[in-house]
N, C-alpha and C. Protein backbone atom coordinates (compact mmCIF):
# COMPACT_ATOMS: atom_id res chain seq x y z
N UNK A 1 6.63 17.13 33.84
CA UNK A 1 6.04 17.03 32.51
C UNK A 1 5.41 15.65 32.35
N UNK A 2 4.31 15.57 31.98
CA UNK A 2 3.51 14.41 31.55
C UNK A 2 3.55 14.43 29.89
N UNK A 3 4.04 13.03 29.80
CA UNK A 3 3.94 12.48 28.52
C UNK A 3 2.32 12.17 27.87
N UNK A 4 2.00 12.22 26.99
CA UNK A 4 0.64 11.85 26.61
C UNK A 4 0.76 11.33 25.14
N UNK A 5 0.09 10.08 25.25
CA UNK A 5 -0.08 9.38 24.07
C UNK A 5 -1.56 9.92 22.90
N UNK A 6 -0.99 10.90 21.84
CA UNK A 6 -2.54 11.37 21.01
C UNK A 6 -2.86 10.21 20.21
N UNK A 7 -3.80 10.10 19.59
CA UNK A 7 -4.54 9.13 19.06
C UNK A 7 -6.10 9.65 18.14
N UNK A 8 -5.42 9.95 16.51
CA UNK A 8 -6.16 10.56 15.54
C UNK A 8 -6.88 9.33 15.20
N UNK A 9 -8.32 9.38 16.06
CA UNK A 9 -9.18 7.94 16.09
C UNK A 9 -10.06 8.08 15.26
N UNK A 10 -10.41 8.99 14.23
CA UNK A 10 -11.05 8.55 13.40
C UNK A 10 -11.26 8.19 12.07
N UNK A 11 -9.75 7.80 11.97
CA UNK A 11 -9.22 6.61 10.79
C UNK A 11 -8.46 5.70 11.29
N UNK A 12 -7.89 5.82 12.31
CA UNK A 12 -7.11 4.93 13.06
C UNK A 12 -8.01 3.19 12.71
N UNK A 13 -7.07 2.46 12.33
CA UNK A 13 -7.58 0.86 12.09
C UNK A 13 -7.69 0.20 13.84
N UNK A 14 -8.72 -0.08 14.00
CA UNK A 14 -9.48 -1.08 15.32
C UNK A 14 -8.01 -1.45 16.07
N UNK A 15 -7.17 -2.26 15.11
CA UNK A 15 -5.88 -3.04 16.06
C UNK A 15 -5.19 -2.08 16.43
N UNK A 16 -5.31 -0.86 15.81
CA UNK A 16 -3.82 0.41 16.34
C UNK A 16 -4.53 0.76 17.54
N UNK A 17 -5.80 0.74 17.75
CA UNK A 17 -6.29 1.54 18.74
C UNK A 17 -6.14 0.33 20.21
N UNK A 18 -6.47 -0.43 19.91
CA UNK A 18 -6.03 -1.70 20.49
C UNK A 18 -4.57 -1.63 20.83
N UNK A 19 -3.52 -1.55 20.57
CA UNK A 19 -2.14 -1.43 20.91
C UNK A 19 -1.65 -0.39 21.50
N UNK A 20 -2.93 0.41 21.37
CA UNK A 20 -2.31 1.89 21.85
C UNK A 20 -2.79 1.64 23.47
N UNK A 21 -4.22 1.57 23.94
CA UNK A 21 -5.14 1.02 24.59
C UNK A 21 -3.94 0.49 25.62
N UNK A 22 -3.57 -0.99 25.17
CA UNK A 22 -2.69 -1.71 26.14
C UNK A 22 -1.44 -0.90 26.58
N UNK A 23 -0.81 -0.10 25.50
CA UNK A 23 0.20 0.12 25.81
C UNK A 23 -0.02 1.03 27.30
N UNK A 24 -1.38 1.57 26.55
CA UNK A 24 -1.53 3.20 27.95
C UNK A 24 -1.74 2.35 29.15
N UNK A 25 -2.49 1.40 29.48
CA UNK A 25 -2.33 0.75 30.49
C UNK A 25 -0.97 -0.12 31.45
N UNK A 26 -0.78 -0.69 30.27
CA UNK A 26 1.23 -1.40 30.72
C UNK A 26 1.79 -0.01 31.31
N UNK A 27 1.94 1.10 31.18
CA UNK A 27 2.46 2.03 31.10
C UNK A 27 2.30 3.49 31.66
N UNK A 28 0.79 3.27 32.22
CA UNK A 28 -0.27 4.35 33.14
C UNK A 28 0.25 5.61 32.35
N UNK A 29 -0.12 5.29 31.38
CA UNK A 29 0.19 6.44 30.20
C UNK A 29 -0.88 7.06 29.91
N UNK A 30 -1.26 8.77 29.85
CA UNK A 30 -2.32 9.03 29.34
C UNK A 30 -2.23 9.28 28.27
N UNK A 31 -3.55 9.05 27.47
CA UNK A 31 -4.07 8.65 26.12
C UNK A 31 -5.23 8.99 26.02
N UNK A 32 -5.23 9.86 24.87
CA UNK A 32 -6.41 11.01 24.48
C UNK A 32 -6.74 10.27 23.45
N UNK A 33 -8.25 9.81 22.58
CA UNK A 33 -8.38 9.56 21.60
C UNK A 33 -9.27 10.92 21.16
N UNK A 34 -8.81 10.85 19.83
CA UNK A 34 -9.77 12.19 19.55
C UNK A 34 -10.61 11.87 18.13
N UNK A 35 -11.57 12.34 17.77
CA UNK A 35 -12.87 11.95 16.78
C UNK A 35 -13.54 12.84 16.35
N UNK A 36 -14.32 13.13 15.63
CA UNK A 36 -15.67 14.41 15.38
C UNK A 36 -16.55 13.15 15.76
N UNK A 37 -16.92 11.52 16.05
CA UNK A 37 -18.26 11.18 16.20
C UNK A 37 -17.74 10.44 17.67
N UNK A 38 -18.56 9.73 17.96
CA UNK A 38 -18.78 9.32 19.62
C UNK A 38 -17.71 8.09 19.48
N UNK A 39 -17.35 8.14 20.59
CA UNK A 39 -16.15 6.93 20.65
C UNK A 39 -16.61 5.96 21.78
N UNK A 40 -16.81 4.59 21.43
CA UNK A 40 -16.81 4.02 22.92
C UNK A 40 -16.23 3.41 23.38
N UNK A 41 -15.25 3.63 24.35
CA UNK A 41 -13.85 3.47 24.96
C UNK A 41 -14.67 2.06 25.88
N UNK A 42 -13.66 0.90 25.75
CA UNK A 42 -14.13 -0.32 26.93
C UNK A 42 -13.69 -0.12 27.98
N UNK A 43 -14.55 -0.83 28.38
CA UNK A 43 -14.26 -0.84 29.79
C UNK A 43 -12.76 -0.92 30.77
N UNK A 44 -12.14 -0.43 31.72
CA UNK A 44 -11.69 -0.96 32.34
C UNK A 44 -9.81 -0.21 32.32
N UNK A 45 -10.41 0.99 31.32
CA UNK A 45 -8.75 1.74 31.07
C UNK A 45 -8.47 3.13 31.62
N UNK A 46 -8.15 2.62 32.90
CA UNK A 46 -8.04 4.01 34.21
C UNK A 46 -7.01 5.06 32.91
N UNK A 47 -6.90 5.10 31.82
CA UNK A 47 -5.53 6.36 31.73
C UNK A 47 -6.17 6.76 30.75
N UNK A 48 -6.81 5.96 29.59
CA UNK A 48 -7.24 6.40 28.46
C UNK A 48 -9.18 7.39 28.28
N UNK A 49 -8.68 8.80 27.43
CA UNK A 49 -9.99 9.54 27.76
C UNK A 49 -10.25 9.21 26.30
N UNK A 50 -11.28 10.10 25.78
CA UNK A 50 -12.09 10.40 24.47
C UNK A 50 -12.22 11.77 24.08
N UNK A 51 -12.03 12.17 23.68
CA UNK A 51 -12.69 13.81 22.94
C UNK A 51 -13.57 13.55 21.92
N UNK A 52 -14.55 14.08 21.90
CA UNK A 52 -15.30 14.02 20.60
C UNK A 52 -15.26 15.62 19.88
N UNK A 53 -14.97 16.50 18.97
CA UNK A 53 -14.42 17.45 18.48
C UNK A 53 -15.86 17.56 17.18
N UNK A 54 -16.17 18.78 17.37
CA UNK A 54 -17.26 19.08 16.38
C UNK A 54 -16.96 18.73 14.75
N UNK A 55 -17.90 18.04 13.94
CA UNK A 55 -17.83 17.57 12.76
C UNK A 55 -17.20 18.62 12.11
N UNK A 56 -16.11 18.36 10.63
CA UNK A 56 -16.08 18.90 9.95
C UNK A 56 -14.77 19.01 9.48
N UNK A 57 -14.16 19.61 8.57
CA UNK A 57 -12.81 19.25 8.06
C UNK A 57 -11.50 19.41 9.05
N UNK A 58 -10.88 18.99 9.48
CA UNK A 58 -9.74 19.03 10.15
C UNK A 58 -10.24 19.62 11.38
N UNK A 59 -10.77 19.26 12.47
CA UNK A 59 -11.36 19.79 13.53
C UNK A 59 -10.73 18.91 14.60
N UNK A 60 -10.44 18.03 14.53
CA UNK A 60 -10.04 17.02 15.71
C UNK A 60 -8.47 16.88 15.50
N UNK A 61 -7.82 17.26 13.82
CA UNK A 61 -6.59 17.67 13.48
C UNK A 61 -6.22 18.81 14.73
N UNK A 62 -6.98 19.88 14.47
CA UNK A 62 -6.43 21.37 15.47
C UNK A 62 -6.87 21.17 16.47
N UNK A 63 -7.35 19.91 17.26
CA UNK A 63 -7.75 19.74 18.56
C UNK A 63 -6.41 19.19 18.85
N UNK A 64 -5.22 17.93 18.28
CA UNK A 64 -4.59 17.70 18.68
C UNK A 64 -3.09 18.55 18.45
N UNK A 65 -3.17 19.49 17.74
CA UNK A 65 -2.50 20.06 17.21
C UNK A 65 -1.99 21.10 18.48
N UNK A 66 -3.65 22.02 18.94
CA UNK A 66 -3.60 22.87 19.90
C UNK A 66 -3.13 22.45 21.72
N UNK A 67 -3.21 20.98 22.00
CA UNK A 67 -2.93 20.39 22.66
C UNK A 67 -1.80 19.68 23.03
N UNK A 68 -1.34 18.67 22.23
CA UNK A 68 -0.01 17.86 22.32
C UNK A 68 0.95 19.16 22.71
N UNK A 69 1.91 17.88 23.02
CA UNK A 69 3.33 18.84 23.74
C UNK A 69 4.24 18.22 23.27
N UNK A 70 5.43 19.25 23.27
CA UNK A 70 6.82 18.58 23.19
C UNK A 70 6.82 17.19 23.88
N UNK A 71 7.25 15.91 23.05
CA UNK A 71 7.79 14.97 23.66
C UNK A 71 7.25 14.33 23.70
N UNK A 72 5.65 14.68 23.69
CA UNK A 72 4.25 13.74 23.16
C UNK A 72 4.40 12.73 22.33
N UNK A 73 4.01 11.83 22.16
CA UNK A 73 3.61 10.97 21.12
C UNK A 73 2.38 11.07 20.27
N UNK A 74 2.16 10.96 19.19
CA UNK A 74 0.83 11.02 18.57
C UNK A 74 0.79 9.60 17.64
N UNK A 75 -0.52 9.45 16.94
CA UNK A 75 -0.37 8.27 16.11
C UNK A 75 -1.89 9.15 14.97
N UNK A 76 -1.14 8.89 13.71
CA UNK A 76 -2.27 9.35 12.48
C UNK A 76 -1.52 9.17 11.44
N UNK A 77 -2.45 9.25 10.57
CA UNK A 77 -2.26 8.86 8.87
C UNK A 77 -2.38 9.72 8.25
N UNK A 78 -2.72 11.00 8.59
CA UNK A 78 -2.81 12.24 8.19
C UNK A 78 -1.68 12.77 7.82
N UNK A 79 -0.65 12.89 7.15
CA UNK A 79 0.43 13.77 6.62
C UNK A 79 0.27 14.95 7.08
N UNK A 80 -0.85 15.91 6.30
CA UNK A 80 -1.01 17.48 7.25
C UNK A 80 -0.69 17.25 8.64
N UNK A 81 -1.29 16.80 9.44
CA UNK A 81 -1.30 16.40 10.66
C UNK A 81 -0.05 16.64 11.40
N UNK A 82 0.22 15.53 10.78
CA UNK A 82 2.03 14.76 10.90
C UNK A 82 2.99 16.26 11.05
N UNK A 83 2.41 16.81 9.70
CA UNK A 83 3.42 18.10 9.33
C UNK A 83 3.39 19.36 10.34
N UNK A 84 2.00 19.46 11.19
CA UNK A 84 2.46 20.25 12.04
C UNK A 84 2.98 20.00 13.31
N UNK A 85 2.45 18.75 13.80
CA UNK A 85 3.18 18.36 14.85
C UNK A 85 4.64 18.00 15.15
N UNK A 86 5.20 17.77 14.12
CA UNK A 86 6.76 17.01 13.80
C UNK A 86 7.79 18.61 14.26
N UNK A 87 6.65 19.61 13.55
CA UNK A 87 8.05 20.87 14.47
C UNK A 87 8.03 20.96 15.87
N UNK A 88 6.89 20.79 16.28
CA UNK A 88 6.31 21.05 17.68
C UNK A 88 7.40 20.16 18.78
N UNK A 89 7.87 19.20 17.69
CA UNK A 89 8.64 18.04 18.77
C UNK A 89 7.75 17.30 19.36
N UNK A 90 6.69 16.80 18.79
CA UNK A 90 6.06 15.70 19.32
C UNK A 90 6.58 14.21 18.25
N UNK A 91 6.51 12.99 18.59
CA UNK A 91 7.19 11.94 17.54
C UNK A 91 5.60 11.37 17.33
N UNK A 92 5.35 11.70 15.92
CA UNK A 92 4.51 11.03 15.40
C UNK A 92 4.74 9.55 14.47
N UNK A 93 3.90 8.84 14.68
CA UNK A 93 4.07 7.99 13.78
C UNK A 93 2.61 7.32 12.98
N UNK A 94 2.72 6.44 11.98
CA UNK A 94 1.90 6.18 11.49
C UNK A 94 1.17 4.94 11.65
N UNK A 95 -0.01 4.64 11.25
CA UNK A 95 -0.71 3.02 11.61
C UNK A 95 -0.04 2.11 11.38
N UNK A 96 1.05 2.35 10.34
CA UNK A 96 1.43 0.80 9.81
C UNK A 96 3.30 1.37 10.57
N UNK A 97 3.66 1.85 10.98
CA UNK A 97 4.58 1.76 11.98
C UNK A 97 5.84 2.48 11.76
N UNK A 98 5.50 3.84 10.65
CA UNK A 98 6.28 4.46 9.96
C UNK A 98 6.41 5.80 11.15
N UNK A 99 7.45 6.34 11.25
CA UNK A 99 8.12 7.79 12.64
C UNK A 99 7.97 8.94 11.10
N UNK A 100 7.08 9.67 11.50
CA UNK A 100 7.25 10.82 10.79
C UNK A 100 8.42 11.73 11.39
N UNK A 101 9.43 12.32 10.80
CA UNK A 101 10.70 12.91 11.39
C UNK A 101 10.55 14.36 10.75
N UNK A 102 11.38 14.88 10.99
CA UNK A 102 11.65 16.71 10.40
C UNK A 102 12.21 16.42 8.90
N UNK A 103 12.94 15.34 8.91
CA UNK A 103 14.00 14.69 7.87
C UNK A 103 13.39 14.30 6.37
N UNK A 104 11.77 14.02 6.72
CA UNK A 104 11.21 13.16 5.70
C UNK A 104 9.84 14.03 5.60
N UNK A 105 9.42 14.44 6.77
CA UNK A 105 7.82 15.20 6.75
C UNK A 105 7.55 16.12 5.62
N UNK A 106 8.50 17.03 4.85
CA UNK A 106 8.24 17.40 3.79
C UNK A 106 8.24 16.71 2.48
N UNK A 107 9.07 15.96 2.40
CA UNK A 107 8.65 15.03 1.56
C UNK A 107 7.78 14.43 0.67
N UNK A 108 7.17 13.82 2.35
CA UNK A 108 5.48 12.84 2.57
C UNK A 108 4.70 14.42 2.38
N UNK A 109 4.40 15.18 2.60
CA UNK A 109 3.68 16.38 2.16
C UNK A 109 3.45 16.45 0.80
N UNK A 110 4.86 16.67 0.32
CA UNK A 110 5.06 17.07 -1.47
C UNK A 110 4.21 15.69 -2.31
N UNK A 111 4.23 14.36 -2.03
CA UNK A 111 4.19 13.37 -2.36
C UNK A 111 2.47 13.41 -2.14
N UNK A 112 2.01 13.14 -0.97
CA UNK A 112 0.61 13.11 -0.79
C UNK A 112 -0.22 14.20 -1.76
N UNK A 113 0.52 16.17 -1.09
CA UNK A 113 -0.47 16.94 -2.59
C UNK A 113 -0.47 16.18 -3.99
N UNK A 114 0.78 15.39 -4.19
CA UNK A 114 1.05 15.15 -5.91
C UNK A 114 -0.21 14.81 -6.26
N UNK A 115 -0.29 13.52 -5.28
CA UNK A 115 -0.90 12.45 -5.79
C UNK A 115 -2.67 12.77 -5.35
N UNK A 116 -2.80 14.06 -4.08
CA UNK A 116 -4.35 14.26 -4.16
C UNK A 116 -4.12 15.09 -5.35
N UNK A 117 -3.67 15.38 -6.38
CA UNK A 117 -3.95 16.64 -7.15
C UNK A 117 -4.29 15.47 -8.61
N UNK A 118 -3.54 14.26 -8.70
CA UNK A 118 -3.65 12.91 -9.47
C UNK A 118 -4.92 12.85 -9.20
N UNK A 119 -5.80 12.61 -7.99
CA UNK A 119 -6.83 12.07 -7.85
C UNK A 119 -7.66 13.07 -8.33
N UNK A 120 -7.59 14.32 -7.95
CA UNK A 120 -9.06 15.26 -8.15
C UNK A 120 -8.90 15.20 -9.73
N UNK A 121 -8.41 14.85 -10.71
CA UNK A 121 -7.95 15.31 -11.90
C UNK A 121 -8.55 13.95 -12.32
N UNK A 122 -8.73 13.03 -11.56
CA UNK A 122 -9.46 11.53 -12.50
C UNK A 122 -8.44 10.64 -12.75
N UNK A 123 -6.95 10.96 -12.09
CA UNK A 123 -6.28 9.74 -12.11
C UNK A 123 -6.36 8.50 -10.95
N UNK A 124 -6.96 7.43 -11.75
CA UNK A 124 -6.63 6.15 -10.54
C UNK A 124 -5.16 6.07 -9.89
N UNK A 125 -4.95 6.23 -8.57
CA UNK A 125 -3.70 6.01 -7.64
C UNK A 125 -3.79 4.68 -6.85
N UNK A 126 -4.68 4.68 -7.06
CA UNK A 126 -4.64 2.93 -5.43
C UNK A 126 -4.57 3.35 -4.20
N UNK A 127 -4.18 2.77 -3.86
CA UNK A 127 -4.19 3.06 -1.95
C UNK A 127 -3.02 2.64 -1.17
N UNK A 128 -3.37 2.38 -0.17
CA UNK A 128 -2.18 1.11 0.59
C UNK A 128 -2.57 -0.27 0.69
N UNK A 129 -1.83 -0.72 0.45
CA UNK A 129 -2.10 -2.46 0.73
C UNK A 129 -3.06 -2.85 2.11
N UNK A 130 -3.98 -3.86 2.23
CA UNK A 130 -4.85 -4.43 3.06
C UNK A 130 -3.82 -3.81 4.22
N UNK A 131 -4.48 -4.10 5.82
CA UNK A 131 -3.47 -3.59 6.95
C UNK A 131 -4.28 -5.00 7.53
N UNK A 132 -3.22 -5.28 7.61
CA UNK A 132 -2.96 -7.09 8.36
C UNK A 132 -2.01 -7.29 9.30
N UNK A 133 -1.68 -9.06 9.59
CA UNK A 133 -0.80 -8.88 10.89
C UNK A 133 0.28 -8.29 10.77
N UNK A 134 1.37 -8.04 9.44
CA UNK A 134 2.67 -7.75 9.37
C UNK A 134 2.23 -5.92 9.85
N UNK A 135 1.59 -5.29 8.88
CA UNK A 135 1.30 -3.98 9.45
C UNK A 135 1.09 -3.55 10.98
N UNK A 136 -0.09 -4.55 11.50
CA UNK A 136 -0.26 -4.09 13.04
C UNK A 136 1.40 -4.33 13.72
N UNK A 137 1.92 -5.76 13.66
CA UNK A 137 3.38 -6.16 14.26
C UNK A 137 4.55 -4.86 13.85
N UNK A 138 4.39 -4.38 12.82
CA UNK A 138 5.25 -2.92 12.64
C UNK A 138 5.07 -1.92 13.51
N UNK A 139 3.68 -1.97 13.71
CA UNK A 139 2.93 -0.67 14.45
C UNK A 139 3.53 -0.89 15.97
N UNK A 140 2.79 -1.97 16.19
CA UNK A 140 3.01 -2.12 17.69
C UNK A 140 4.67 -2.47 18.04
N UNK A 141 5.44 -2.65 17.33
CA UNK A 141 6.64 -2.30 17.43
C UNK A 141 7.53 -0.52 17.98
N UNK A 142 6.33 -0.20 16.39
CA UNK A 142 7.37 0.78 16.35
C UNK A 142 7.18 2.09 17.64
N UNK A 143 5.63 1.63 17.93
CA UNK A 143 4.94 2.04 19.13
C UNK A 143 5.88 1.99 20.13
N UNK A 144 6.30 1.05 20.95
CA UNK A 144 7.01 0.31 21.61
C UNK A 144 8.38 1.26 21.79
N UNK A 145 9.00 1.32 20.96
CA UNK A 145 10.36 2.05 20.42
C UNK A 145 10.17 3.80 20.89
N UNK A 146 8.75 3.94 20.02
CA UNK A 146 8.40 5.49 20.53
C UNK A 146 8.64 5.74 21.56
N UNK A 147 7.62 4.74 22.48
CA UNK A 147 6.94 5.37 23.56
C UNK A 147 8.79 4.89 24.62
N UNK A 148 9.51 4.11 24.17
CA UNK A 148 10.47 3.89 25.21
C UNK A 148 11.02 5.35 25.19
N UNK A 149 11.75 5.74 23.79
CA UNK A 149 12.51 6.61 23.85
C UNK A 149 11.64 7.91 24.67
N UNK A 150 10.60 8.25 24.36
CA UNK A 150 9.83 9.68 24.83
C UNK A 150 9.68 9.63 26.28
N UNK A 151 9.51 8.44 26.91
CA UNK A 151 9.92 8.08 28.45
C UNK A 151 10.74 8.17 29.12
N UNK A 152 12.09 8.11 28.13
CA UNK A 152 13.58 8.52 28.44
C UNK A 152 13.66 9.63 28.58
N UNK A 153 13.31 10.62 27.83
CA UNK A 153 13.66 11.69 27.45
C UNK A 153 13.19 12.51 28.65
N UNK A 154 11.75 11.87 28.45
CA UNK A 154 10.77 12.97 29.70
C UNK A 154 11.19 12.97 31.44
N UNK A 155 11.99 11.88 31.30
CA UNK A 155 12.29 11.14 32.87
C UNK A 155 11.37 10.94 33.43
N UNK A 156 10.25 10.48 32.66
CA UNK A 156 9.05 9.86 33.27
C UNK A 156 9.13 8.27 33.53
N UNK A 157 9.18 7.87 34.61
CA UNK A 157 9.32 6.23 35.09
C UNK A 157 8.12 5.73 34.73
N UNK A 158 8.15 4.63 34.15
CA UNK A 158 6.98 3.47 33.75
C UNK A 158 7.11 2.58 35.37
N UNK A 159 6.05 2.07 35.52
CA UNK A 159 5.80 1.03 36.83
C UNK A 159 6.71 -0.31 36.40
């Protein structure tokens, strides 16, 4: 079984993709980024690919959805997302360094409709706070933590 690192790249913030990037390399980990527009991957990362997934609402969602595997890792900000993969047994987590679990994923569901149903209705909600160094240092932490445990699990050896 091959582990694979997903990567919902087209909200993903520049530094997550960056941490993910190194990690797949430290780690000869493959790493799918996936998008509806063109991605241009730098130079020089034998593990990491691109998908580009036809425009349009949740299309690169059911690209990683139909793909990932048990034991996978993924990374998105997408709640829906989150919510189908979390049964699947893949460990998702979020940009700023949050593990979506079975424990909490409904939750973050109930919470997100509330508050898109606040918004379409004309209530101001805000957002999340700027994503700066404390956010990326969570991320790439909690990254770290993921990807150890899902390595364990898989009995896949890192170099």
């Amino acid at each position: 079984m091959t582990l694979t690192l997903w990567i919902d790249a087209d909200a993903a913030p520049q530094p997550v993709k960056e941490i993910c990037l190194r990690a797949s390399e430290r780690l000869k980990l493959p790493t799918v980024l996936v998008a509806n527009q063109r991605l241009q991957l730098p130079p020089g990362y034998a593990h990491v690919s691109a998908v580009r997934v036809d425009g349009g609402a949740d299309v690169a969602d059911r690209y990683i959805v139909e793909h990932a595997a048990a034991g996978d890792v993924a990374v998105t900000a997408d709640i829906p997302l989150a919510a189908l993969l979390v049964p699947k047994g893949v460990v998702v987590l979020d940009p700023r360094g949050e593990e979506y679990t079975a424990e909490i994923i409904g939750e973050r569901l109930s919470v997100r409709n509330f508050m898109d149903a606040l918004r379409t209705s004309g209530v101001e909600t805000g957002g999340h706070s700027a994503y700066g160094p404390r956010e990326k240092q969570a991320f790439a932490n909690a990254l770290d933590r993921a990807l150890t445990r899902a390595i364990r699990s898989a009995g896949h050896r890192a170099p």
